[in-house]
Protein backbone atom coordinates (compact mmCIF):
# COMPACT_ATOMS: atom_id res chain seq x y z
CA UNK A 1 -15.57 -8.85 -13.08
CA UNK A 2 -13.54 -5.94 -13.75
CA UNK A 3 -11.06 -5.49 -10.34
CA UNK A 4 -9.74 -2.80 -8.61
CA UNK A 5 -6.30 -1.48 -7.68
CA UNK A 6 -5.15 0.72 -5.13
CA UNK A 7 -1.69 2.00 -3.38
CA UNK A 8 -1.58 2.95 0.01
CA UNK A 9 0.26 5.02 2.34
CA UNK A 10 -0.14 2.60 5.35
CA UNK A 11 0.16 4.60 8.53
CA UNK A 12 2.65 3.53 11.64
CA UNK A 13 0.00 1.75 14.12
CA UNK A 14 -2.54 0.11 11.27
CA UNK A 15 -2.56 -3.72 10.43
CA UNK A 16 -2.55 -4.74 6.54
CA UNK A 17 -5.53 -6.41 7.00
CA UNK A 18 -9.51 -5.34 6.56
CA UNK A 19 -11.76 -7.22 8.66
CA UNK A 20 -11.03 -8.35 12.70
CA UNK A 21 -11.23 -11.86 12.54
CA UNK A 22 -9.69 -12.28 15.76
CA UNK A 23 -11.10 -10.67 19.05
CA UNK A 24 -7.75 -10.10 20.73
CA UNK A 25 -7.54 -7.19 17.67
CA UNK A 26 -10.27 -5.54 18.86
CA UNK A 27 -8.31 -2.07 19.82
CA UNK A 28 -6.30 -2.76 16.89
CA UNK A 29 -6.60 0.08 14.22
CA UNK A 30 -7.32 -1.82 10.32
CA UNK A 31 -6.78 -0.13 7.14
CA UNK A 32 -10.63 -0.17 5.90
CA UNK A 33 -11.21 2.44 8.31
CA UNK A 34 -9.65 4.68 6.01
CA UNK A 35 -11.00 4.34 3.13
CA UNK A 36 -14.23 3.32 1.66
CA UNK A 37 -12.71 0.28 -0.47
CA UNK A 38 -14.32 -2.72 -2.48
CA UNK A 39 -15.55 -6.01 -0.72
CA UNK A 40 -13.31 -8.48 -1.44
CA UNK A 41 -9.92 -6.25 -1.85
CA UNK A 42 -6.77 -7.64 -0.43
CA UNK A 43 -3.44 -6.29 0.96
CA UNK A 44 -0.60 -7.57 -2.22
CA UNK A 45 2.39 -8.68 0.62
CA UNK A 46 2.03 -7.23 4.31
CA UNK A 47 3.79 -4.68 6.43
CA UNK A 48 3.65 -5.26 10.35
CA UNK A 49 1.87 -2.33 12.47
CA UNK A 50 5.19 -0.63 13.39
CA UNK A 51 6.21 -0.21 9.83
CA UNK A 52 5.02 2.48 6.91
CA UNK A 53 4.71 2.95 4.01
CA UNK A 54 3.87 1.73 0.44
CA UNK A 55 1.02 -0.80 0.39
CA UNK A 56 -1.01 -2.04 -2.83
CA UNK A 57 -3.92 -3.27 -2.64
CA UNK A 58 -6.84 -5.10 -5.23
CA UNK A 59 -9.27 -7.57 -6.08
CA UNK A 60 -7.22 -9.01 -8.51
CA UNK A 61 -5.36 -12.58 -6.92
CA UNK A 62 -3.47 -12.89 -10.16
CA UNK A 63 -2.01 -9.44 -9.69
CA UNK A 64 -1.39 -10.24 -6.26
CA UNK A 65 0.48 -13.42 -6.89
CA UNK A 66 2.51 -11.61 -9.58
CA UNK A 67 3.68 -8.90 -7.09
CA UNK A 68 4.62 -10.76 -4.29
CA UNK A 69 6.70 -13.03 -6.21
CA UNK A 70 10.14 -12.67 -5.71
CA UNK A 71 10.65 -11.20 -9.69
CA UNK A 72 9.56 -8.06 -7.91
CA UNK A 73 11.76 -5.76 -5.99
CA UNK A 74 10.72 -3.91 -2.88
CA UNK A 75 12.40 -0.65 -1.24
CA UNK A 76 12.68 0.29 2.13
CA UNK A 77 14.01 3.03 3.51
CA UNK A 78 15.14 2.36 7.50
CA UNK A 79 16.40 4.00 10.03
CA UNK A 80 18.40 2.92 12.72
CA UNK A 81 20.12 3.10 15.41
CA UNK A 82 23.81 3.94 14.74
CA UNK A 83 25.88 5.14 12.05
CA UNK A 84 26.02 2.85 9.20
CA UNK A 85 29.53 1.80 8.34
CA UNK A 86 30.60 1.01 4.64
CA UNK A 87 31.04 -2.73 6.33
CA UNK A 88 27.69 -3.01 7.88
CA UNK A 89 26.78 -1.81 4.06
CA UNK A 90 28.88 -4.84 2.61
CA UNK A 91 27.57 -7.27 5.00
CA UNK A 92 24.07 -6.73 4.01
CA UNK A 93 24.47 -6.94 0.96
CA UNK A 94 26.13 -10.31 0.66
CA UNK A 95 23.53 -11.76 2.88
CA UNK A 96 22.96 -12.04 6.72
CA UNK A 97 22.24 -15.24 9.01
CA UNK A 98 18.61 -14.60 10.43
CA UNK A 99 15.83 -16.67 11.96
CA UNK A 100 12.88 -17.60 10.26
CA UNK A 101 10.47 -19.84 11.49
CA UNK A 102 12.81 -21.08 14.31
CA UNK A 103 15.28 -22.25 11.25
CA UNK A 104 18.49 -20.52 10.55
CA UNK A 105 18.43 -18.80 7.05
CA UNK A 106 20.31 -16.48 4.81
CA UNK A 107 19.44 -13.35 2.92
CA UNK A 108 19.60 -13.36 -0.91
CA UNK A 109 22.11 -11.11 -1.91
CA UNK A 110 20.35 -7.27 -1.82
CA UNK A 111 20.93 -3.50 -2.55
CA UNK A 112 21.84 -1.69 0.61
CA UNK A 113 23.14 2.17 0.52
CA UNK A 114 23.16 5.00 2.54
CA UNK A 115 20.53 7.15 2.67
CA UNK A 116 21.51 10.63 3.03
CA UNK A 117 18.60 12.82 1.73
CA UNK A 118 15.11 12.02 3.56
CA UNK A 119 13.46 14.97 2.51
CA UNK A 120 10.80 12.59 0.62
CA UNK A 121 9.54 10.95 3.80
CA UNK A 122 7.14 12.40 5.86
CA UNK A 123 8.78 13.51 9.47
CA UNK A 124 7.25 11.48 12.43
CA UNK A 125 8.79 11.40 15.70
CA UNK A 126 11.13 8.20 16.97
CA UNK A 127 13.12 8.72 19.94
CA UNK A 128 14.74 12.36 21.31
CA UNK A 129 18.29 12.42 20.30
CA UNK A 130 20.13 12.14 23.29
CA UNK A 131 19.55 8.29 23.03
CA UNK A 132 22.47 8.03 20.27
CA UNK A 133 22.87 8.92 16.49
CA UNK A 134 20.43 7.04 14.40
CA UNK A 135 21.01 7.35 10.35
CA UNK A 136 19.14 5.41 7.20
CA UNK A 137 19.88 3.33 4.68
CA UNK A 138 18.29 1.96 1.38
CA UNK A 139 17.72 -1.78 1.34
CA UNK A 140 15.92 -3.17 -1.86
CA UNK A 141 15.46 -6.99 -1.37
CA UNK A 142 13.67 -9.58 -3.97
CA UNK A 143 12.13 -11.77 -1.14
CA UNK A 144 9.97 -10.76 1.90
CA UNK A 145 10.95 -12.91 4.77
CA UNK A 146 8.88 -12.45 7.69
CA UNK A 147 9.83 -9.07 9.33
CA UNK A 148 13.46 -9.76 7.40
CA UNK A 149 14.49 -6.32 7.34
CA UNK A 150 14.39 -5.59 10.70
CA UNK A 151 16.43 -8.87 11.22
CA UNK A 152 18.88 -8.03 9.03
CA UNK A 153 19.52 -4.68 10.20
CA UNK A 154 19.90 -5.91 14.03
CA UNK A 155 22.10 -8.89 13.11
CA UNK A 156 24.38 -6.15 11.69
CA UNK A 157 24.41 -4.03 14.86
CA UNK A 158 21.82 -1.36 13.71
CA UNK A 159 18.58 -2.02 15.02
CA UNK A 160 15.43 -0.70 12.94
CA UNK A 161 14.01 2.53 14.63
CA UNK A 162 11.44 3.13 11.69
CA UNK A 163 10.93 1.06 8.35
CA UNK A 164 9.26 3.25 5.52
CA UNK A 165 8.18 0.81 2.17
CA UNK A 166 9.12 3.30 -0.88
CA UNK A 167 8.43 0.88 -3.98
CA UNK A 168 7.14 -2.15 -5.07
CA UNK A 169 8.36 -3.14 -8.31
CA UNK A 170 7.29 0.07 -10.81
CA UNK A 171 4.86 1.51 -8.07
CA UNK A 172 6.51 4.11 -5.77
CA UNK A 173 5.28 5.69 -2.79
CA UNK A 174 6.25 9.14 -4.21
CA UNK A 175 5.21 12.15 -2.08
CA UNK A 176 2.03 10.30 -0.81
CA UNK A 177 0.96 11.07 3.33
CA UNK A 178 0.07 8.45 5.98
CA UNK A 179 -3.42 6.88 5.06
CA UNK A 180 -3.92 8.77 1.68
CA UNK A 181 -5.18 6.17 -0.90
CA UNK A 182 -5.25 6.54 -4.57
CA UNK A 183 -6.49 4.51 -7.33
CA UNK A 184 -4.01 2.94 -10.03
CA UNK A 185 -4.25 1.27 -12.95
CA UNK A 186 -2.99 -2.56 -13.94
């Protein structure tokens, strides 16, 4: 069987999933609604519906495993709300306290930087900007906790206002728009 592989820019408001299994998604909006894609393809990883961004997706469960293993880094670019201190910088790098499944757990050590140049990321509106100063950072982590960078950017005082998923491993989001699709090669 010879599989397919696509990447994604997954829209703010779509689930990383195909098919409604569940009937309390029924209003929900799912991402084979954008494009005509294979039976049988999966999302590789997930990204909740508020965030955007980068998503691959195949046929291939080898791939799949491969990606989502934590030998592969993934990008986000966040904004939040606040100005992002030098410490808040330090602290997430060395690793924050968060929940996961009820259980206290820390962060593997990541890359976190200011972001100062968002040109590359398509503008969509957040909040008006008499709620406060929002700014971005860079956080590249090897792991994929459930909703972890949103829990790491609140334990630090800078809750996430919009999450935007540049790169997985050597696949970038590049200058793609919400919901276009293109095919790539593995």
């Amino acid at each position: 069987m010879k599989h397919s592989y696509f990447k994604i820019y997954k829209p703010y408001g779509y689930l990383s999933q195909f098919v409604n299994h569940q009937n309390k998604r029924r209003n929900k909006k799912l991402l084979n609604t954008l494009y005509a894609f294979p039976e049988s393809v999966m999302a590789v990883g997930r990204l909740d519906e508020k965030s955007e961004g980068l998503l691959l997706i195949t046929t291939d469960g080898k791939f799949s495993n491969q990606i989502t293993s934590s030998k592969v880094e993934k990008e986000y670019h966040v904004m939040v709300d606040g100005i992002i201190t030098p410490e808040k910088i330090l602290e997430l790098q060395n690793g924050i306290e968060i929940s996961v499944d009820g259980q206290s757990y820390k962060t593997k050590k990541c890359e976190a930087k200011i972001l100062n140049d968002t040109s590359h990321i398509v503008d969509r509106f957040v909040r008006d900007a008499r709620h406060g100063p929002t700014s971005w950072l860079s956080i590249t982590i090897n792991e994929g906790k459930f909703r972890q960078v949103r829990k790491m950017t609140a334990r630090v005082g800078l809750p996430t206002l919009r999450l935007v998923r540049v790169r997985i491993g050597d696949y970038e989001l590049e200058y793609m728009k919400p919901a276009e699709v293109l095919r790539i090669n593995y």
